[in-house]
N, C-alpha and C. Protein backbone atom coordinates (compact mmCIF):
# COMPACT_ATOMS: atom_id res chain seq x y z
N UNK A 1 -28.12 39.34 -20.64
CA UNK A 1 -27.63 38.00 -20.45
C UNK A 1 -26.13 37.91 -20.74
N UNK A 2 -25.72 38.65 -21.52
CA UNK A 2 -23.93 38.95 -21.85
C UNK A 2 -23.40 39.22 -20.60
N UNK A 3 -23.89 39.94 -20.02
CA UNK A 3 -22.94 40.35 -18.99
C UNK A 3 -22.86 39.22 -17.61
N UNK A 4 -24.09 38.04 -17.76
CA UNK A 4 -23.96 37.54 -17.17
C UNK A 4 -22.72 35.95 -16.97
N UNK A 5 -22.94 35.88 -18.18
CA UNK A 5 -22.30 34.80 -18.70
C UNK A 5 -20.75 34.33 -17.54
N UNK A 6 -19.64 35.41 -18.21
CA UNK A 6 -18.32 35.21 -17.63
C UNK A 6 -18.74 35.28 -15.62
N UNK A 7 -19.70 36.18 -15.72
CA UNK A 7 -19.81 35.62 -14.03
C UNK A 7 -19.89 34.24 -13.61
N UNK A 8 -21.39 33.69 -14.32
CA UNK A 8 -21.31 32.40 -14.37
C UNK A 8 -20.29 31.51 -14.63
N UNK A 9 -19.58 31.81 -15.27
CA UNK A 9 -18.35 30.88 -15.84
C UNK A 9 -17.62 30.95 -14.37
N UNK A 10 -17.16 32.27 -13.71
CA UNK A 10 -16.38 32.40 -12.85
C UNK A 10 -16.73 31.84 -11.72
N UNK A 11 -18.17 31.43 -11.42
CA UNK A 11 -18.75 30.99 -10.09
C UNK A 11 -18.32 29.56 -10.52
N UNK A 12 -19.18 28.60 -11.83
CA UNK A 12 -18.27 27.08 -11.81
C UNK A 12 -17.22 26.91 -12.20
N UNK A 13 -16.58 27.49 -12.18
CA UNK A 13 -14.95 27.25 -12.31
C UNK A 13 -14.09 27.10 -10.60
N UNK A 14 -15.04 28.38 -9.84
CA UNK A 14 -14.56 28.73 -8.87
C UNK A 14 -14.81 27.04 -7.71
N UNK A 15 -16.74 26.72 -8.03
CA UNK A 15 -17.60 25.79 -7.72
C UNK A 15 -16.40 24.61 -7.80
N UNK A 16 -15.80 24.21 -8.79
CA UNK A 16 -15.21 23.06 -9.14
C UNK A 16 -13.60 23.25 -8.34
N UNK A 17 -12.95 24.19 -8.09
CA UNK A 17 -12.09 24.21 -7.36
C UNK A 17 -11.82 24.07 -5.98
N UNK A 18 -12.83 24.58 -5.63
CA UNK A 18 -13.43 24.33 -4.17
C UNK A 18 -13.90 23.22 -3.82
N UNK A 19 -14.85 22.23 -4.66
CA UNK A 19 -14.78 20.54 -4.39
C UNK A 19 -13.29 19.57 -4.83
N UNK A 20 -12.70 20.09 -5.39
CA UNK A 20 -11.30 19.33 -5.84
C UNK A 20 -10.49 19.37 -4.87
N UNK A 21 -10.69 20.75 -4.30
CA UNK A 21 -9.51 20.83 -3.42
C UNK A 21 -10.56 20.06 -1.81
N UNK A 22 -11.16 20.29 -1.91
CA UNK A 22 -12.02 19.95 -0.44
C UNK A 22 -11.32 17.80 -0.59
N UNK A 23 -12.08 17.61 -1.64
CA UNK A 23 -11.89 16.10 -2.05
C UNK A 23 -10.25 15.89 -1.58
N UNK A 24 -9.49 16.36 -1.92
CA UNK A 24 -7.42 15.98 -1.98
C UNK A 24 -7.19 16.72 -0.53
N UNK A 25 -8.00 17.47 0.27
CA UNK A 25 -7.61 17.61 1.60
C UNK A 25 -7.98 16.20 2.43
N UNK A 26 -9.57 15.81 2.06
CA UNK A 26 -9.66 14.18 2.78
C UNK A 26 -8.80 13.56 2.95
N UNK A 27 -8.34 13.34 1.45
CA UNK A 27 -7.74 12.14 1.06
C UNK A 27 -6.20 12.41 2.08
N UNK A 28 -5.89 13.42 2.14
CA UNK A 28 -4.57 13.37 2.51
C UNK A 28 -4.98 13.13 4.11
N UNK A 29 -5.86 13.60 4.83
CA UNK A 29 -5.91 13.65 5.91
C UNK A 29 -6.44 12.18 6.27
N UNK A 30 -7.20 11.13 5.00
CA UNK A 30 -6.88 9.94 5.70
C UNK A 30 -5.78 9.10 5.64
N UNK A 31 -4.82 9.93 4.68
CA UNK A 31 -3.52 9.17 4.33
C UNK A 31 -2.75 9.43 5.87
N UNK A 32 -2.83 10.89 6.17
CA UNK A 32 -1.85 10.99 7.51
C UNK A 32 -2.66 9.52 8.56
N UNK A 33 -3.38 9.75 8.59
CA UNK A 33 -4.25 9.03 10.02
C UNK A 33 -3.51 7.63 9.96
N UNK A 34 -3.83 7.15 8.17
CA UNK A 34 -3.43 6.13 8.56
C UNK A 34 -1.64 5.57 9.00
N UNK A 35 -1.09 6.30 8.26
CA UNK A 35 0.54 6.55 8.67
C UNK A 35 0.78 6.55 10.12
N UNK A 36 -0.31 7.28 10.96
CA UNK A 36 -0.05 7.85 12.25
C UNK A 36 -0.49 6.61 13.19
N UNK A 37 -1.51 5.68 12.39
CA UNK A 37 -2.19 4.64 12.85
C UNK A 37 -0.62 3.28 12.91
N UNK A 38 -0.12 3.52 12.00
CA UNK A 38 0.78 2.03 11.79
C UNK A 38 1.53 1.42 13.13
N UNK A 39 1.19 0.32 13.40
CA UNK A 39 1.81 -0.20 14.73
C UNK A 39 2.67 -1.10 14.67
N UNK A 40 3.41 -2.24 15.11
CA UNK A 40 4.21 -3.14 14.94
C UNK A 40 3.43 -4.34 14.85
N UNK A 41 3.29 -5.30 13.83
CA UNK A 41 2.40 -6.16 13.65
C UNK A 41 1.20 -6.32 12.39
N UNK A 42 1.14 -4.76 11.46
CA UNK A 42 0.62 -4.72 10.73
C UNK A 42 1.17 -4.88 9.14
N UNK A 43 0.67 -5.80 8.44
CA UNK A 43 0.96 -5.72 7.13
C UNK A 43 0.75 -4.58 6.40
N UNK A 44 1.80 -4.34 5.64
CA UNK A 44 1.76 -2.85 4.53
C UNK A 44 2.12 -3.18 3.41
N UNK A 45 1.72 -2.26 2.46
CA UNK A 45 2.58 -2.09 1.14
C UNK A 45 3.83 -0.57 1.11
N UNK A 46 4.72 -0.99 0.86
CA UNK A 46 5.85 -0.08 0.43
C UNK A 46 5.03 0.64 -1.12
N UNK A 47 5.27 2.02 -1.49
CA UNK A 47 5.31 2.63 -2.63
C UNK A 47 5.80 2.00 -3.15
N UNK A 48 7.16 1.33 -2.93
CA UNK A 48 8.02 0.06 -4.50
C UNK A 48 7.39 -1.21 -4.31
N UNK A 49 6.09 -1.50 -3.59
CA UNK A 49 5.39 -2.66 -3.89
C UNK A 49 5.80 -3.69 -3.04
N UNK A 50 6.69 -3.06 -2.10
CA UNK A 50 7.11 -4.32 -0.91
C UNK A 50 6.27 -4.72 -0.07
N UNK A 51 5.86 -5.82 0.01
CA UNK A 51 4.92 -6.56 0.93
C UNK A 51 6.06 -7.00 2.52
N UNK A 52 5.80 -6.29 3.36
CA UNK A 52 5.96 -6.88 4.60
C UNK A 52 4.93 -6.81 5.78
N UNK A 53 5.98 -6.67 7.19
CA UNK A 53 5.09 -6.94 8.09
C UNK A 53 5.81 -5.71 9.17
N UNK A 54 5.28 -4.91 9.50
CA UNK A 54 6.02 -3.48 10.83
C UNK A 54 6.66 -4.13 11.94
N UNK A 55 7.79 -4.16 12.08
CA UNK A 55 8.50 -4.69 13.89
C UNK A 55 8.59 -3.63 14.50
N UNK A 56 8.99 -2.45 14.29
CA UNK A 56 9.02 -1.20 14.98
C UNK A 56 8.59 0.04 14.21
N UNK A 57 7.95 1.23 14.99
CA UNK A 57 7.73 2.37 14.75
C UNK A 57 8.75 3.56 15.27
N UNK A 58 9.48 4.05 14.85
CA UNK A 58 10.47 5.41 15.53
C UNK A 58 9.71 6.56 15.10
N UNK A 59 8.49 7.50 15.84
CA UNK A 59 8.07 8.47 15.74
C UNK A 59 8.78 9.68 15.72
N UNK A 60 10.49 9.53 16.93
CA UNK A 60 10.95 10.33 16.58
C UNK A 60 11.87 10.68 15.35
N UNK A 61 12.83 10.13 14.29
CA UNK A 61 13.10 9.89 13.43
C UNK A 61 11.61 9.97 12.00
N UNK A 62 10.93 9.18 12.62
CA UNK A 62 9.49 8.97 11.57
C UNK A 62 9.68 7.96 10.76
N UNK A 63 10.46 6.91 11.02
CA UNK A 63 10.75 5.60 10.33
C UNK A 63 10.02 4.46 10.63
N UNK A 64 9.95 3.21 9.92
CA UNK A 64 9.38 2.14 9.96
C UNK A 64 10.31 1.31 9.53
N UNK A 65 10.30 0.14 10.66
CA UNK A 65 11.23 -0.82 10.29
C UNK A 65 9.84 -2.18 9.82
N UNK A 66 10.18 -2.89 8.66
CA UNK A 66 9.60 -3.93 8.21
C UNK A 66 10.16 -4.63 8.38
N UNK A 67 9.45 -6.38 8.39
CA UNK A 67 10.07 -7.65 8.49
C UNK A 67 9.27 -8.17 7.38
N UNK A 68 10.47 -8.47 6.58
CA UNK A 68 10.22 -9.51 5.14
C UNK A 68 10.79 -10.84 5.41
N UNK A 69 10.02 -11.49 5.58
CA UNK A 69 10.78 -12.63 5.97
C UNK A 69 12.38 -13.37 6.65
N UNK A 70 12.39 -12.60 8.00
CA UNK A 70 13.57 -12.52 8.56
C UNK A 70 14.77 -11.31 7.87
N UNK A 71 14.35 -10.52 7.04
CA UNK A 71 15.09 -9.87 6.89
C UNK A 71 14.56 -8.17 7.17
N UNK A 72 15.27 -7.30 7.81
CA UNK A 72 14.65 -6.37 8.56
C UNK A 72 15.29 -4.97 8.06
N UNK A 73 14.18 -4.45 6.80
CA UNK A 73 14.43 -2.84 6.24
C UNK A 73 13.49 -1.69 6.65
N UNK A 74 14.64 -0.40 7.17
CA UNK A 74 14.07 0.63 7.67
C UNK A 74 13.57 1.50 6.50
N UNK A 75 12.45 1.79 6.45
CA UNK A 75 11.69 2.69 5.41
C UNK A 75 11.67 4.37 5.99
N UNK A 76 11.16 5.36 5.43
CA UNK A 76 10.38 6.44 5.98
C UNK A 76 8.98 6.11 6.40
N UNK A 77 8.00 6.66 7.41
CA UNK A 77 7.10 6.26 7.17
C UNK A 77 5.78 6.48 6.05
N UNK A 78 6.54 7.78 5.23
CA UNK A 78 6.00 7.99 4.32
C UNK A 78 5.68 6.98 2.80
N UNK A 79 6.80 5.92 2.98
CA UNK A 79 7.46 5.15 2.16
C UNK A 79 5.53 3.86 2.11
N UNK A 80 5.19 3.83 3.06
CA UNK A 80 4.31 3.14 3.22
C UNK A 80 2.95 3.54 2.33
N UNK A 81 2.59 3.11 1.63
CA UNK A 81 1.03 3.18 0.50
C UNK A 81 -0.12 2.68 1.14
N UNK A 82 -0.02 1.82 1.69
CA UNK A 82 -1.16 1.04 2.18
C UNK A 82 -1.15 0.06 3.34
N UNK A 83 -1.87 0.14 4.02
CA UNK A 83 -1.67 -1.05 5.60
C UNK A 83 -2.84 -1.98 4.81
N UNK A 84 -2.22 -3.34 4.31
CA UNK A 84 -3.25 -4.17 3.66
C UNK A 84 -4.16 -4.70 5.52
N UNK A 85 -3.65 -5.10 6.29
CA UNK A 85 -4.54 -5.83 7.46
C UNK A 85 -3.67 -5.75 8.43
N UNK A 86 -4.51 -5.29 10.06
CA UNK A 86 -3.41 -5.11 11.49
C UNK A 86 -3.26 -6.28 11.57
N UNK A 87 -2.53 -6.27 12.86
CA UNK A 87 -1.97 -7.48 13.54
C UNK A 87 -1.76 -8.82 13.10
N UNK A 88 -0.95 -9.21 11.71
CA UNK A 88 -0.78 -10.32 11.38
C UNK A 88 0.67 -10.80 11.69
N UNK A 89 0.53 -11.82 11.97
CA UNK A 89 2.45 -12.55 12.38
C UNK A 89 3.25 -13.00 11.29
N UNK A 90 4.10 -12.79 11.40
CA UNK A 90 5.20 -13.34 10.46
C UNK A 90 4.97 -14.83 10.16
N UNK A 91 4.76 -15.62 10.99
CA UNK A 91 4.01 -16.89 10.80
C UNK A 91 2.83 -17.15 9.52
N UNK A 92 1.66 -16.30 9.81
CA UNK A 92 0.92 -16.57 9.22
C UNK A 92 1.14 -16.01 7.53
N UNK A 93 1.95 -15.06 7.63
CA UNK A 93 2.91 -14.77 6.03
C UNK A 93 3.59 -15.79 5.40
N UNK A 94 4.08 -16.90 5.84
CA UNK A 94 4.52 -17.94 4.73
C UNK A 94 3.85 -18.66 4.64
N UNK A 95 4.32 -19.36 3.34
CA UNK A 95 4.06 -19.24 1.88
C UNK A 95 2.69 -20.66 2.05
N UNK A 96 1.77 -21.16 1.16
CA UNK A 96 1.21 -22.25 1.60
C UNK A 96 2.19 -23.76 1.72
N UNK A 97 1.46 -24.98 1.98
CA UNK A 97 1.72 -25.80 1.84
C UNK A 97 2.69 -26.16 0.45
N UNK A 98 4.17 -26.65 0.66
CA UNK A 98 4.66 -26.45 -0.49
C UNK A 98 4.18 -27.96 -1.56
N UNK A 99 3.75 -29.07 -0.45
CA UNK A 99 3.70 -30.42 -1.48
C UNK A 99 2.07 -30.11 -2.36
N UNK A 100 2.33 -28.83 -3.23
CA UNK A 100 0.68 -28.99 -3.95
C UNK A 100 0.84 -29.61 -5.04
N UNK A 101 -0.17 -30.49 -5.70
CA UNK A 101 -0.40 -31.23 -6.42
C UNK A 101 -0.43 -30.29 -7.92
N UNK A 102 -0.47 -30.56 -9.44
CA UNK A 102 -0.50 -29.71 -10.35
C UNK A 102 -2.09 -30.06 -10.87
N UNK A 103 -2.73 -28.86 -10.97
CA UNK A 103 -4.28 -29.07 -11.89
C UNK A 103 -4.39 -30.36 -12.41
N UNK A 104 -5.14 -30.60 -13.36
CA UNK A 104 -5.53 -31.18 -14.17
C UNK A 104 -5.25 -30.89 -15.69
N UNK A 105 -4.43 -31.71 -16.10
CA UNK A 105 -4.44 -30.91 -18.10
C UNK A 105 -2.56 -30.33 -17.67
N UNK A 106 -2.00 -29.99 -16.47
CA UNK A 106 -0.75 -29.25 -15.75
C UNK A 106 0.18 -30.63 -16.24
N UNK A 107 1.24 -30.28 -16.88
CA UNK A 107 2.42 -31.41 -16.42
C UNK A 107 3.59 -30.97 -15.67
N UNK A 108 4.08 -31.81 -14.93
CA UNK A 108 5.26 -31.78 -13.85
C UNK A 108 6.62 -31.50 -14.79
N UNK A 109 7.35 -30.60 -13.62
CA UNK A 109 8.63 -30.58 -14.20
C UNK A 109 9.40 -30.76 -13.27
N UNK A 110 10.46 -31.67 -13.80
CA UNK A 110 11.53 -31.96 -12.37
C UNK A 110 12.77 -31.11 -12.24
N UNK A 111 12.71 -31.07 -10.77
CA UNK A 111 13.66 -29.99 -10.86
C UNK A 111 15.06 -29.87 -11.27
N UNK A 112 15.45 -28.65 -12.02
CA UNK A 112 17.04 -28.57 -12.76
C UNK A 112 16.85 -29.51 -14.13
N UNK A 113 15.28 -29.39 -14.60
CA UNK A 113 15.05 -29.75 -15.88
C UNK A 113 14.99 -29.00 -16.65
N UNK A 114 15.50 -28.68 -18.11
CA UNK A 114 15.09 -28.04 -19.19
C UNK A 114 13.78 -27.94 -19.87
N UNK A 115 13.14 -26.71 -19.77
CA UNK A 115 12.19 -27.20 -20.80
C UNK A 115 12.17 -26.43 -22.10
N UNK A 116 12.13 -27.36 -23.10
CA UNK A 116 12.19 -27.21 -24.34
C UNK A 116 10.58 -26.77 -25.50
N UNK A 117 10.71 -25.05 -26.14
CA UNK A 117 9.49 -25.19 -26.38
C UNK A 117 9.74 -25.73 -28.24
C-alpha cells in the first residue's frame, strides 16, 4: 500500500488540474464569444464600472466606442466586463421621472440649502 500512495496523490493532483484548467478554458471562451458578440446598441459594463451604451464596433483596430449620455469614449474591446442587455436606446437610459415625491418619515431639502447635523 506504500508504494501506492504518492501514485494516488499524483493521479488527484493531476485529476484536479485537468478540471481547473478545463473550467478557465470555458470561461474564457465564453468571455471571447461574448466580446465577439457586442453590436452597436447594447448596454455594457466597462472593467472601471462604466455603464454605457455601444455606437460603434471597429473589428479592425478591436475598439468600442460607447455612448454615455451624449458623450462618446473609445474603449478596447477588451475593456468591456459585461453586456448587461442588447439593443437598448439611449432614450430608454435616462434617468426616471425627476418630479418624485420623498417616502414617508423623508424630509425635503431645498435646493443650495445647508444641512446641519
Amino acid at each position: 500500500m506504500n508504494g501506492l500512495t504518492p501514485i494516488i496523490l499524483l493521479l488527484m493532483m493531476g485529476g484536479m488540474m485537468f478540471f481547473t484548467a478545463r473550467g478557465q478554458k470555458k470561461q474564457q471562451q465564453a468571455r471571447l464569444e461574448m466580446l465577439n458578440n457586442v453590436k452597436p446598441g447594447d448596454k455594457v459594463v466597462t472593467i472601471g464600472g462604466l455603464y454605457g451604451v455601444v455606437d460603434s464596433v471597429d473589428t479592425e483596430v478591436n475598439t468600442v466606442t460607447l455612448d454615455i449620455d451624449g458623450i462618446y469614449l473609445t474603449f478596447e474591446r477588451a475593456a468591456i466586463r459585461t453586456v448587461v442587455s442588447g439593443g437598448v436606446s439611449v432614450e430608454s437610459l435616462s434617468p426616471a421621472d425627476p418630479a418624485v415625491t420623498p417616502a414617508e418619515g423623508d424630509s425635503e431639502v431645498e435646493e443650495g440649502s445647508i444641512i446641519e447635523e
